[in-house]
Protein backbone atom coordinates (compact mmCIF):
# COMPACT_ATOMS: atom_id res chain seq x y z
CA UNK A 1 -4.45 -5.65 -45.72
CA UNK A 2 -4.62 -1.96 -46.85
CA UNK A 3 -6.38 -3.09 -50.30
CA UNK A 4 -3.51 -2.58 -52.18
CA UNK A 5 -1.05 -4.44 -54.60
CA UNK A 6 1.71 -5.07 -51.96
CA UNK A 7 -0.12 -6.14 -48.99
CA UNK A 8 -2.38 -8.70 -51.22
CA UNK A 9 0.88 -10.11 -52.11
CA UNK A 10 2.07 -10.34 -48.77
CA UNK A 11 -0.67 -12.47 -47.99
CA UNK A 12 -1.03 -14.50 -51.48
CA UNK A 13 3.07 -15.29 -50.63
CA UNK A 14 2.50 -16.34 -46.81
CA UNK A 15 -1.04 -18.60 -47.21
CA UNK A 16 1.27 -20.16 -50.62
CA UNK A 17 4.24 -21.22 -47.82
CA UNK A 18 1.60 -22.59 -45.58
CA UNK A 19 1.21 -20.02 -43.39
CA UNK A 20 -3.43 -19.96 -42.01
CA UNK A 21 -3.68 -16.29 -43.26
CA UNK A 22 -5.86 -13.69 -41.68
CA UNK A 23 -6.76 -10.56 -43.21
CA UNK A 24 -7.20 -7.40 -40.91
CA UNK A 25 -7.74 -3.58 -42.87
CA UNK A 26 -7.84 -0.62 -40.36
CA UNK A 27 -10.87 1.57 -40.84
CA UNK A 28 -10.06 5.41 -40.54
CA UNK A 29 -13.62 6.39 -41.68
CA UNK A 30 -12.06 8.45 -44.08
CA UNK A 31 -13.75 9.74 -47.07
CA UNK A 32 -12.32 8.73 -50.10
CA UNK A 33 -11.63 11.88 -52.63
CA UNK A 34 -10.88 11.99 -56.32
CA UNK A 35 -7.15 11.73 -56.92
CA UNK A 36 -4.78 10.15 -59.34
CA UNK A 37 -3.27 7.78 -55.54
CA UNK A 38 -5.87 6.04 -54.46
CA UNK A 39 -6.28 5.85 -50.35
CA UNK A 40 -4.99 3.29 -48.02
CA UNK A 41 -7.54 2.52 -45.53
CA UNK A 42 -10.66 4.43 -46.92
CA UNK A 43 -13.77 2.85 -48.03
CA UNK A 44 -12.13 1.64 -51.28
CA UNK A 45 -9.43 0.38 -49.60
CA UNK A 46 -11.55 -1.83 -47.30
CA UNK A 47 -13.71 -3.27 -50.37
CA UNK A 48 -10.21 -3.61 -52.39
CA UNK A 49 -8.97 -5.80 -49.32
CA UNK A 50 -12.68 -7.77 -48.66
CA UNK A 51 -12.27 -9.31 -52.04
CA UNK A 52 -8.80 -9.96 -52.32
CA UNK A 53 -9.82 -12.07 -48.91
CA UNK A 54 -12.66 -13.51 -50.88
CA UNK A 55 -10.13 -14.45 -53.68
CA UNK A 56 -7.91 -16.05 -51.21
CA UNK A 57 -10.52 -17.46 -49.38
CA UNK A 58 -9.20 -16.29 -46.30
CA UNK A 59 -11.44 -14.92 -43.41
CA UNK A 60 -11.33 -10.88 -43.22
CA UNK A 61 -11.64 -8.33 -40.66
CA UNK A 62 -12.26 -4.77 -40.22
CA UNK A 63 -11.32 -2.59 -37.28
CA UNK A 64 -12.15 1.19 -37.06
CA UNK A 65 -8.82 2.52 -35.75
CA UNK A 66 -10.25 6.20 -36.25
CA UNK A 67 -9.64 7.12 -32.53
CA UNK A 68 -6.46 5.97 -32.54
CA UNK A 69 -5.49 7.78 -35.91
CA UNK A 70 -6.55 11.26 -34.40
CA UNK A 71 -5.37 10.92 -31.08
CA UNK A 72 -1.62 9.36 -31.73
CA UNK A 73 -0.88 10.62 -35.37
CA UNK A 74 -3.07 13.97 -36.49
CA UNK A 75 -3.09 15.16 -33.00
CA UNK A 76 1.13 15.43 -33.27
CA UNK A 77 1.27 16.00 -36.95
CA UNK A 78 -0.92 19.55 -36.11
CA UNK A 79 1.34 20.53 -32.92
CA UNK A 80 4.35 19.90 -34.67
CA UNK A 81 3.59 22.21 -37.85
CA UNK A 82 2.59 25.18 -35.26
CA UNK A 83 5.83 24.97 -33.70
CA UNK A 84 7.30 25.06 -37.28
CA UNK A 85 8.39 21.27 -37.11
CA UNK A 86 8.21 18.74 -39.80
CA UNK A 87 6.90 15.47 -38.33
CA UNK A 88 6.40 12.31 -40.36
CA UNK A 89 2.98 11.08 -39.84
CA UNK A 90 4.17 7.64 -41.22
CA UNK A 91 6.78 6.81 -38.76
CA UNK A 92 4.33 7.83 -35.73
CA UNK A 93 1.66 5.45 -37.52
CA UNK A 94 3.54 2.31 -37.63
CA UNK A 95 4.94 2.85 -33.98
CA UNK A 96 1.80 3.30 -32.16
CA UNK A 97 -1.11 2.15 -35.13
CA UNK A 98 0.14 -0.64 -37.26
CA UNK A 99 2.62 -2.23 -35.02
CA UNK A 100 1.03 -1.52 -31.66
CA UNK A 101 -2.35 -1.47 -31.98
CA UNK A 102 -2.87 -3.37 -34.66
CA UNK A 103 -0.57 -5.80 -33.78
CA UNK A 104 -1.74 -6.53 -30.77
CA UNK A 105 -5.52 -6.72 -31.98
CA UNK A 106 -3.93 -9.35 -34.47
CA UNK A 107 -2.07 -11.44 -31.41
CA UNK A 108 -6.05 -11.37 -29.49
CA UNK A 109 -7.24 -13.22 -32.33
CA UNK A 110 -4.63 -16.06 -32.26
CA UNK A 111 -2.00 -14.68 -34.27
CA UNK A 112 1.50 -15.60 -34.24
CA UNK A 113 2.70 -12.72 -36.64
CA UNK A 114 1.39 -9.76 -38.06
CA UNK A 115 2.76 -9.56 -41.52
CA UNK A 116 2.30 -6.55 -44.13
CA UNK A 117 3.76 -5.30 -47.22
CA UNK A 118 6.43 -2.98 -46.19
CA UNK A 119 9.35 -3.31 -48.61
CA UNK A 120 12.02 -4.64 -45.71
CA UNK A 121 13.76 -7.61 -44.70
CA UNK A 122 13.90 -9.08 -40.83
CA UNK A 123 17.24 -10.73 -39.67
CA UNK A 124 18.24 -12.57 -36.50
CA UNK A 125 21.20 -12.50 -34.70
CA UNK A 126 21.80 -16.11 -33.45
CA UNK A 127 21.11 -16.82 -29.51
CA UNK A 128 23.76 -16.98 -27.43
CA UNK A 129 23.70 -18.36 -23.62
CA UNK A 130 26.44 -15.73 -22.57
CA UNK A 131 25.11 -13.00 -24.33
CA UNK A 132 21.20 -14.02 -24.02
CA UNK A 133 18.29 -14.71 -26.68
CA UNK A 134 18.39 -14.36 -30.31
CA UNK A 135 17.77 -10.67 -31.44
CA UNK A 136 15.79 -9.62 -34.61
CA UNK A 137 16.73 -6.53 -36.70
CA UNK A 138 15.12 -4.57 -39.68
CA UNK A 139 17.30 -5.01 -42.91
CA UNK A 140 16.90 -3.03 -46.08
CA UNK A 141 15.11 -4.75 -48.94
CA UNK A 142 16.26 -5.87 -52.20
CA UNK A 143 14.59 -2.83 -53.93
CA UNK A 144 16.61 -0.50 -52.43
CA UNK A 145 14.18 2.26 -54.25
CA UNK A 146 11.34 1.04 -52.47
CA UNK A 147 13.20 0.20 -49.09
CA UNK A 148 10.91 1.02 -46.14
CA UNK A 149 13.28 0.29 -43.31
CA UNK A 150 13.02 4.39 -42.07
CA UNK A 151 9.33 4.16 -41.60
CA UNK A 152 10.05 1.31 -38.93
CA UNK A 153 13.09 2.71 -37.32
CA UNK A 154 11.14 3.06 -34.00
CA UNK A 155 10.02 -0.75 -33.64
CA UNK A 156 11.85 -2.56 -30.66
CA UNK A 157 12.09 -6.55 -29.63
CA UNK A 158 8.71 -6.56 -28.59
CA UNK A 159 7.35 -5.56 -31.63
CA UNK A 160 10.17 -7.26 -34.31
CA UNK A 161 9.73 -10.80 -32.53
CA UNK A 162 5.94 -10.97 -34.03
CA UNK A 163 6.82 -9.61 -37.77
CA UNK A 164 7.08 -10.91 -41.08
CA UNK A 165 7.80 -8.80 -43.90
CA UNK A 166 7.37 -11.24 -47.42
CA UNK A 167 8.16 -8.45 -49.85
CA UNK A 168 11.91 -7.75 -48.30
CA UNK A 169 13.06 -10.01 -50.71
CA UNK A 170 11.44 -8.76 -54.30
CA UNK A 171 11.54 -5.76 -56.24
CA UNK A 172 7.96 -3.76 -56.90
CA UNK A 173 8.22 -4.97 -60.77
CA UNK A 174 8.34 -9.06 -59.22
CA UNK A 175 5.86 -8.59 -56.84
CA UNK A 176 2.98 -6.80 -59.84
CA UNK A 177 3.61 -9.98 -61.55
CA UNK A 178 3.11 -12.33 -58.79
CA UNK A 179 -0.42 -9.88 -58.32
CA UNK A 180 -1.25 -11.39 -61.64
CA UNK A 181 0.14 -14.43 -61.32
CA UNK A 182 -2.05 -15.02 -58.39
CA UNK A 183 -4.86 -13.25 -60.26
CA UNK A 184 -5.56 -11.16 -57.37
CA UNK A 185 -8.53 -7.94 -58.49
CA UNK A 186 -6.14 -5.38 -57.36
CA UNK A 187 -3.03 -6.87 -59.72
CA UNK A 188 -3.39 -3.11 -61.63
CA UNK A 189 -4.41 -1.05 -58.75
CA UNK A 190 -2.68 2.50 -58.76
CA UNK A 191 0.43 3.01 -55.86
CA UNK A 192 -1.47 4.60 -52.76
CA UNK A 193 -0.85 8.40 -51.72
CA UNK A 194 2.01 8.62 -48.57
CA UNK A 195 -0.43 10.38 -46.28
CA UNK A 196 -3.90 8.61 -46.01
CA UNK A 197 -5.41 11.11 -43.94
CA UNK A 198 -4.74 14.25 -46.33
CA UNK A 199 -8.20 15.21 -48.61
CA UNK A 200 -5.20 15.66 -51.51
CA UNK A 201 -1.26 16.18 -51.80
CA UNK A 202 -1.63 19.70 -50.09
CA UNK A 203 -1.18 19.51 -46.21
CA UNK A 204 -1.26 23.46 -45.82
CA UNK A 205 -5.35 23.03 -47.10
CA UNK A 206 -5.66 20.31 -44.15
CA UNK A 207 -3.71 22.93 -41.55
CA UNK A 208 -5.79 25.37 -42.19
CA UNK A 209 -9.06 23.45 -41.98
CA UNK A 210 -7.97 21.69 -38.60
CA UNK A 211 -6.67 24.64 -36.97
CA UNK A 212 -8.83 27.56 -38.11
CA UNK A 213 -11.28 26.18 -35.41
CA UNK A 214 -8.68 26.61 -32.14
CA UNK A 215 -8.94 29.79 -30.34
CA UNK A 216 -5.67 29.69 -29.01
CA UNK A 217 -3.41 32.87 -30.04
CA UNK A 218 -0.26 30.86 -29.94
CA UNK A 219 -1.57 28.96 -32.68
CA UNK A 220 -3.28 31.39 -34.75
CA UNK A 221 -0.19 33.27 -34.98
CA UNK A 222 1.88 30.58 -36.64
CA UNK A 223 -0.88 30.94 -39.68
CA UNK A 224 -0.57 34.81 -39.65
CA UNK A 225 1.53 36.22 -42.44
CA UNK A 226 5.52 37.56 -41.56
CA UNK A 227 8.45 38.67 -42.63
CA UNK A 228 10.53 36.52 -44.96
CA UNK A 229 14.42 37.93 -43.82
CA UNK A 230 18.57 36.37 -45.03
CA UNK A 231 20.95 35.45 -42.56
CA UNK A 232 21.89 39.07 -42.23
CA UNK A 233 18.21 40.03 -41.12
CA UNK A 234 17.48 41.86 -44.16
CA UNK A 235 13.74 41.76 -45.68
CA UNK A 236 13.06 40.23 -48.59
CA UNK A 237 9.39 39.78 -48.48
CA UNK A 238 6.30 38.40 -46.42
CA UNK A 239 5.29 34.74 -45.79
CA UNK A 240 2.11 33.05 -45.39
CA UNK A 241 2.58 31.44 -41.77
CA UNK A 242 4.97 29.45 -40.55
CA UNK A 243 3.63 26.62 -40.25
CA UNK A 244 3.04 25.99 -44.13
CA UNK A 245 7.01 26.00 -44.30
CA UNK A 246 9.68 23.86 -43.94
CA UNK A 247 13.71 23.60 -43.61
CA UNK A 248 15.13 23.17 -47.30
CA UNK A 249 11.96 24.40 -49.56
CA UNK A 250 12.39 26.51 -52.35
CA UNK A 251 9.37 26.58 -54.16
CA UNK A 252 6.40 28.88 -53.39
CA UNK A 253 8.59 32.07 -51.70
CA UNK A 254 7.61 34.41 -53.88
CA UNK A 255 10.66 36.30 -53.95
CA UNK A 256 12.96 37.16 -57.13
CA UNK A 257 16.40 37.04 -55.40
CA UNK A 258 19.03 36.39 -58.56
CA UNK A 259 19.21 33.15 -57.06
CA UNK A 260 17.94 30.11 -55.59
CA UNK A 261 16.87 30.84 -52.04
CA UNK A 262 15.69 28.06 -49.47
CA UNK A 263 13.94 28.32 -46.07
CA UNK A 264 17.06 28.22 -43.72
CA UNK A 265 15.12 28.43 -40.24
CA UNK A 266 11.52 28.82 -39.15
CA UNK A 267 11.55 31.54 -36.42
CA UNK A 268 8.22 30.63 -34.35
CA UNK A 269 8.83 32.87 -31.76
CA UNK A 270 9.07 36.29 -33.89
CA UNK A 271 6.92 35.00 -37.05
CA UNK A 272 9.89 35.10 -39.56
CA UNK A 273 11.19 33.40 -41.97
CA UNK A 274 15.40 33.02 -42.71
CA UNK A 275 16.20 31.82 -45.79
CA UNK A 276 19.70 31.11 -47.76
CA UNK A 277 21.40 29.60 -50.20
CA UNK A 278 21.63 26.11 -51.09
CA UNK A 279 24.99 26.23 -49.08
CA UNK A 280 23.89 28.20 -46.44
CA UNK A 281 21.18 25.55 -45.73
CA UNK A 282 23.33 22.89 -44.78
CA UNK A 283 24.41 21.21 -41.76
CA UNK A 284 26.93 19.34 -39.79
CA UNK A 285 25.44 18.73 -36.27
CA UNK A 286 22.28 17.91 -34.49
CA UNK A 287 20.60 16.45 -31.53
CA UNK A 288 18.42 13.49 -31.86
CA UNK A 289 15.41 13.09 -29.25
CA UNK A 290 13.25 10.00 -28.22
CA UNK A 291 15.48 7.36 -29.69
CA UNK A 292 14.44 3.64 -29.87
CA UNK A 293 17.29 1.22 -30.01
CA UNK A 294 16.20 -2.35 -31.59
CA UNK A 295 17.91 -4.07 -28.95
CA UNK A 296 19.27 -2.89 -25.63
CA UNK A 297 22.66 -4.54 -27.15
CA UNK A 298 22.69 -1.58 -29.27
CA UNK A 299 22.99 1.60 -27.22
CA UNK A 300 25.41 3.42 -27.63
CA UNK A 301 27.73 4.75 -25.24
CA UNK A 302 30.29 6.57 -26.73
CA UNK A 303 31.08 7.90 -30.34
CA UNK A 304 30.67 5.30 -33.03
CA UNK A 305 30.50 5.52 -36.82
CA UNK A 306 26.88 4.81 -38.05
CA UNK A 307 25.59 5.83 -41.30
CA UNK A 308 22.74 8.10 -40.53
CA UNK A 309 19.37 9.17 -42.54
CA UNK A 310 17.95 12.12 -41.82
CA UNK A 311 14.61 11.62 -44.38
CA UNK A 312 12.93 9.17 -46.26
CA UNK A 313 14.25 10.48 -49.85
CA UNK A 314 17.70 11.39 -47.94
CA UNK A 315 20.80 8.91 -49.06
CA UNK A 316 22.25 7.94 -45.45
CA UNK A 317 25.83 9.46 -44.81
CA UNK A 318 28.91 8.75 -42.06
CA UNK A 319 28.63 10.43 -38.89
CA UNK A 320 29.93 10.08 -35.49
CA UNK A 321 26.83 9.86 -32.74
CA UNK A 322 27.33 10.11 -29.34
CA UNK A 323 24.95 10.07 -26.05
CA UNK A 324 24.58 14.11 -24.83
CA UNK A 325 22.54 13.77 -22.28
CA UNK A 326 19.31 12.48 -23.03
CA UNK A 327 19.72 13.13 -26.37
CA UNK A 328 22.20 11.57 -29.24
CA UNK A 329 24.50 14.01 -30.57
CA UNK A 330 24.91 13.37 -34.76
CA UNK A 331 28.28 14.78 -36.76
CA UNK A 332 28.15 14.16 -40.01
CA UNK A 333 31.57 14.21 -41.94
CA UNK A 334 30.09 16.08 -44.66
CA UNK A 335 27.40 18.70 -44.24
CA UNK A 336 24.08 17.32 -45.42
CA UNK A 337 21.02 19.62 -46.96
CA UNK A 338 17.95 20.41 -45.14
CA UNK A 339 18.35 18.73 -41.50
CA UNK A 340 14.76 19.65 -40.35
CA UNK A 341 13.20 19.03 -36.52
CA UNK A 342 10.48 16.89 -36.20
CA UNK A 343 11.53 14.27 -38.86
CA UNK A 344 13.16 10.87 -38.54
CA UNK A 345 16.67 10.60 -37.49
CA UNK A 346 17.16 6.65 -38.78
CA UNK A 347 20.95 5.09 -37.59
CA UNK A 348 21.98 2.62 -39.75
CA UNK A 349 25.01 -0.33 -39.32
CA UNK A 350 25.50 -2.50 -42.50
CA UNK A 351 22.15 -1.16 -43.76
CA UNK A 352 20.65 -2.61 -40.58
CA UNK A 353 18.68 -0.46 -38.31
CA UNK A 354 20.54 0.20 -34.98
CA UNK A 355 18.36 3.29 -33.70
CA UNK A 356 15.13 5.67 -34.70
CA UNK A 357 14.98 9.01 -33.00
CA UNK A 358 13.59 12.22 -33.75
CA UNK A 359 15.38 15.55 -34.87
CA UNK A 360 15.12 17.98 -32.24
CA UNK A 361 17.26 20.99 -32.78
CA UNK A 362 19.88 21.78 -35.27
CA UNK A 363 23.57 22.98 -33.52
CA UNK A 364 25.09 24.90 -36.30
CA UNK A 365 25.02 28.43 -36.10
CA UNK A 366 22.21 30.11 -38.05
């Protein structure tokens, strides 16, 4: 229970079908800030959740998860920016927070499920004797706007056997009126900022406070302005450090061109920046690192068609994906805008979620 609208729900929904609910809210210690999204798991957050529990008359627990927040999800989210990555701090979150160690708290104090209110539906396939027990697969939701199913692409068995998800089934509009309907206190309460661990919306402010502190040259030379160069290798102006850039942004280049010009690559090694046009920007082929199948069923051996997602705001598209090595090779029919390493590769098979890997290096020429 984050102390929000949708995971109040979840639990209103589950004690209603006569489920004994539990409430659990990670504690991050994190200060809460002024800003129009309020926090997930900040002090707020934890009070929001306390008396929802109270309202349900549920018992409610707090665990400080602030170790595990720093060590499994800021600790990557700060490598992968110096080495002019992208990463999604929500994915790595749910893999190794929510769904690992929370989970597991959750099953040590009797739990059969861990339920929250991710917008996503779970399906089973039936079991089988020849082809062994029943499977369980992530599904998009009903409110396809709100669908959460990339945020969870790297859950396995393990994890899916022990999940309920109550909101799969509901648009955001349904599930504010059940908030009132149940009367819950947080029925009006404001949709929560993406990143909980952010002071605002402005991760280059956090960057630079976490990593102004490190000695290390390596590092302090990704945050040391450079050259800003086209495909050709011709200057058009400086940057501010590479790591406050990423694949596909236009905004905040500072550099009159004629037309619209978007970062094309993030040169680490010689502090530059390559930029292009929208076209120029685009890609056909990839390589896909540290996938997670959902079942072992699943792996793929050879070149299938999958529908593949490349991030969160990104509308899936055909590809072929094939093993290459230890990696998954994508091809996407059509080349698709802004493939950027260190975000979520998500493979999808009649919107269900086969695979979740993450982009490691782009194969079309620069």
């Amino acid at each position: 229970m984050s102390g929000g609208v949708d995971s109040s729900v979840a639990a209103a929904l589950l004690q209603k079908q006569g489920y004994e609910v539990i409430g659990i809210t990670m504690c991050f210690n994190l200060l809460d800030v002024e800003s129009k999204k309020p926090r997930c798991c900040g002090l707020q957050g934890i009070e929001d959740a306390r008396r929802v529990a109270h309202k349900l008359g549920i018992k409610h627990y707090v665990i400080n998860m602030q170790k595990q927040l720093e060590e499994k999800v800021i600790k990557e989210f700060l490598e992968e920016y110096v080495q002019g990555r992208t990463p999604n701090p929500c994915v790595t979150c749910n893999q190794f927070i929510k769904f690992d160690a929370l989970l597991n708290k959750a099953l040590s104090l009797g739990a059969k499920y861990l339920a929250t209110g991710h917008y996503v539906r779970i399906v089973k396939s039936p079991s089988h004797k020849a082809t062994g027990p029943e499977m369980f697969f992530l599904k998009k939701s009903k409110d396809l706007k709100k669908d959460q199913s990339y945020f969870l692409c790297r859950l396995g068995q393990k994890q899916l056997k022990h999940l309920l998800f109550p909101l799969g089934n509901y648009i955001k509009s349904e599930v504010r009126d059940l908030a009132r309907k149940f009367q819950l206190p947080v029925a009006e309460k404001a949709e929560s900022q993406e990143i909980c661990f952010l002071p605002g919306s402005n991760y280059r402010d956090f960057l630079i406070e976490r990593l102004k502190v490190l000695k290390d040259k390596a590092i302090i030379n990704q945050i040391k302005p450079g050259q800003v160069v086209d495909k050709t290798g011709k200057v058009l102006g400086q940057h501010k450090g590479v790591a406050f850039y990423t694949i596909g942004q236009r905004e905040g280049l500072g550099i009159a061109y004629g037309e619209p010009i978007y970062v094309k690559k993030l040169d680490v090694k010689n502090n530059k920046i390559i930029v292009g046009s929208q076209e120029d920007v685009k890609s056909k082929e990839f390589l896909v690192k540290d996938v997670i199948f959902a079942a072992k069923s699943m792996v793929i051996k050879n070149g299938v068609a999958l529908k593949v997602k490349i991030r969160y705001n990104h509308q899936e598209a055909p590809a072929e994906v094939s093993l290459f090595n230890r990696f998954l090779k994508v091809r996407f029919k059509v080349p698709q805008f802004a493939v950027t390493p260190g975000q979520s590769a998500v493979f999808y098979k009649n919107n269900k979620v086969i695979a979740g890997g993450i982009i490691d290096k782009v194969l079309d020429k620069c």
